[in-house]
C-alpha atoms as a PDB file:
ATOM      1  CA  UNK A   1       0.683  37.849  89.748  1.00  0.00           C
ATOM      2  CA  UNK A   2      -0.698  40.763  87.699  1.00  0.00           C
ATOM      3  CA  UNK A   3       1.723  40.093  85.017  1.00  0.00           C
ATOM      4  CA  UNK A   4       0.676  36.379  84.555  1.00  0.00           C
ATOM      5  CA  UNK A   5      -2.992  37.574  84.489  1.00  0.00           C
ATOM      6  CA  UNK A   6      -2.059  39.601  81.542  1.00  0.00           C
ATOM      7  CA  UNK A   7      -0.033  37.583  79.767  1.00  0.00           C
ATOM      8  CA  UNK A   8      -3.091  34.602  79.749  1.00  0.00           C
ATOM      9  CA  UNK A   9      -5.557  37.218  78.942  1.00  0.00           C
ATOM     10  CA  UNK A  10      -3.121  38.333  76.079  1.00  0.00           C
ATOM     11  CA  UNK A  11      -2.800  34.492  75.481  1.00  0.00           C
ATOM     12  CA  UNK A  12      -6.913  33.797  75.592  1.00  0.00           C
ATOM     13  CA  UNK A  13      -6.980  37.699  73.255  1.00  0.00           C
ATOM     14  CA  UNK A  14      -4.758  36.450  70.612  1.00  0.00           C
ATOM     15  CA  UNK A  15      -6.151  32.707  70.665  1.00  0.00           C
ATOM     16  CA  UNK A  16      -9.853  33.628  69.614  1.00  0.00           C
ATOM     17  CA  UNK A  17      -8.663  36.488  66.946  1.00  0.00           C
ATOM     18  CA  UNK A  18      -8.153  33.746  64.285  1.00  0.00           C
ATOM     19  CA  UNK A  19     -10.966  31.602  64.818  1.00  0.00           C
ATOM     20  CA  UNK A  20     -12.353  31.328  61.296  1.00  0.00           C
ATOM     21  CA  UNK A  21     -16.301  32.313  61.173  1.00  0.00           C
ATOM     22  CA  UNK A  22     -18.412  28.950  61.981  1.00  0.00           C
ATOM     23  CA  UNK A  23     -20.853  30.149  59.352  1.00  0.00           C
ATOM     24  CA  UNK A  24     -19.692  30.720  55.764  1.00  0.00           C
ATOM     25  CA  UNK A  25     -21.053  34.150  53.782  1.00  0.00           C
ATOM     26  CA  UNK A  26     -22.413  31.403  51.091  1.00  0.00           C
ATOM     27  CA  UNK A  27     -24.054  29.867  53.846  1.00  0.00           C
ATOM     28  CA  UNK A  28     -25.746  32.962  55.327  1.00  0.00           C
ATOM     29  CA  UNK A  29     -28.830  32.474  52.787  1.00  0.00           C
ATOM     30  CA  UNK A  30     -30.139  29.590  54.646  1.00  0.00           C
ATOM     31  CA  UNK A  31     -30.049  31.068  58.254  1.00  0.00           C
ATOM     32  CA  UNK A  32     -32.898  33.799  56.336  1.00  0.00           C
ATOM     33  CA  UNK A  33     -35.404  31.405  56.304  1.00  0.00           C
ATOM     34  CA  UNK A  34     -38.659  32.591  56.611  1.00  0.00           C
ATOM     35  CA  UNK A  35     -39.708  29.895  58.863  1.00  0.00           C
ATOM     36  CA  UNK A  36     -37.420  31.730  61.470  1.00  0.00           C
ATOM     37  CA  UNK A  37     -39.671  34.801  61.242  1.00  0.00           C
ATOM     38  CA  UNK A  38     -41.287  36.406  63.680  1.00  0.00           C
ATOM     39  CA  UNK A  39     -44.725  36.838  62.007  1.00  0.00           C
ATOM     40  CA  UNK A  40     -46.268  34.264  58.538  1.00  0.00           C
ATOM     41  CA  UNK A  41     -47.459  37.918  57.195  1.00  0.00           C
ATOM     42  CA  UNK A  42     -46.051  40.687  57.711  1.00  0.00           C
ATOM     43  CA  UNK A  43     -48.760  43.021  56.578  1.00  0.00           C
ATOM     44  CA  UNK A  44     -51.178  41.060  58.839  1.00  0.00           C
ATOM     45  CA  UNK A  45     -48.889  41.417  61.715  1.00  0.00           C
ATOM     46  CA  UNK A  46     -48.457  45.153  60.710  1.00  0.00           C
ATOM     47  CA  UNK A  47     -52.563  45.795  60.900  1.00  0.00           C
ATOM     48  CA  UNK A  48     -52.345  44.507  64.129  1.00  0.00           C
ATOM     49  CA  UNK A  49     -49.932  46.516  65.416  1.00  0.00           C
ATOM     50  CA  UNK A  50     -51.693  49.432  63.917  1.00  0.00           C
ATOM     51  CA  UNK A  51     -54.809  48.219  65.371  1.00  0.00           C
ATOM     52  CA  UNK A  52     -53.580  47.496  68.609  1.00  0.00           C
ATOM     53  CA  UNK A  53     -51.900  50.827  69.108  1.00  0.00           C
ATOM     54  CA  UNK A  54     -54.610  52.833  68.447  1.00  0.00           C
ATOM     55  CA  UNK A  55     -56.957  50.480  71.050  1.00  0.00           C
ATOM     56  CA  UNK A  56     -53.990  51.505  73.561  1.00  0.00           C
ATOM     57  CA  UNK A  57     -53.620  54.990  72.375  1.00  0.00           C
ATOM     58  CA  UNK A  58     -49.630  54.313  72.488  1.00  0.00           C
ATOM     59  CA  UNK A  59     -47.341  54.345  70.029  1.00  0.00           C
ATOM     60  CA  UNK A  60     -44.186  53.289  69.932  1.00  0.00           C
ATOM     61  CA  UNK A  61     -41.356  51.082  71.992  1.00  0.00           C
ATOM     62  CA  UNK A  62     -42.220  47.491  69.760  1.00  0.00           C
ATOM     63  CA  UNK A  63     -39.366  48.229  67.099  1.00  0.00           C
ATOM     64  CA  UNK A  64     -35.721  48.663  67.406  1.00  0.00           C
ATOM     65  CA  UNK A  65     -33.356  51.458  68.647  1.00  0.00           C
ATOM     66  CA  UNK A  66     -32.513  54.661  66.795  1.00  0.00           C
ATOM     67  CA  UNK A  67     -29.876  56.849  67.367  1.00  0.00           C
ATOM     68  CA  UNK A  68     -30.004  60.724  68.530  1.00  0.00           C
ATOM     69  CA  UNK A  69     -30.700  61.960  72.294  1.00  0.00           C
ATOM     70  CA  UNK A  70     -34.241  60.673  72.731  1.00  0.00           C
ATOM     71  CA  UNK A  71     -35.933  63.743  72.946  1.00  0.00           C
ATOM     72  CA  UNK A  72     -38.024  64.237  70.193  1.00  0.00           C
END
């Protein structure tokens, strides 16, 4: 039993490894579309943030992750 699971996960592994990308790297321009953004301006939306963090006296934990231990 074992060995059939691994030989159709080996099957499924192998299947999806040359699946061609769906989007094309000439293609990639359009899905940047500034319609798609978060903010219309993003010095607007930066003042608010500014503004809103020092209201809350937080700053911080909006943005992405870094790297390094988290204890700075």
């Amino acid at each position: 039993m074992k060995v059939l699971l691994a030989l159709i996960l080996l099957v499924t592994c192998s299947a999806c490894s040359g699946i061609q990308p769906w989007v094309k790297p000439y293609e990639r321009q359009f899905l940047a579309d500034p319609v798609m953004q978060f903010e219309r301006d993003p010095v607007a939306g930066a003042y608010t943030e500014h503004v809103y963090q020092a209201r809350e006296g937080a700053r911080g934990g909006t943005g992405g992750g870094g790297v390094g231990c988290g204890c700075n």
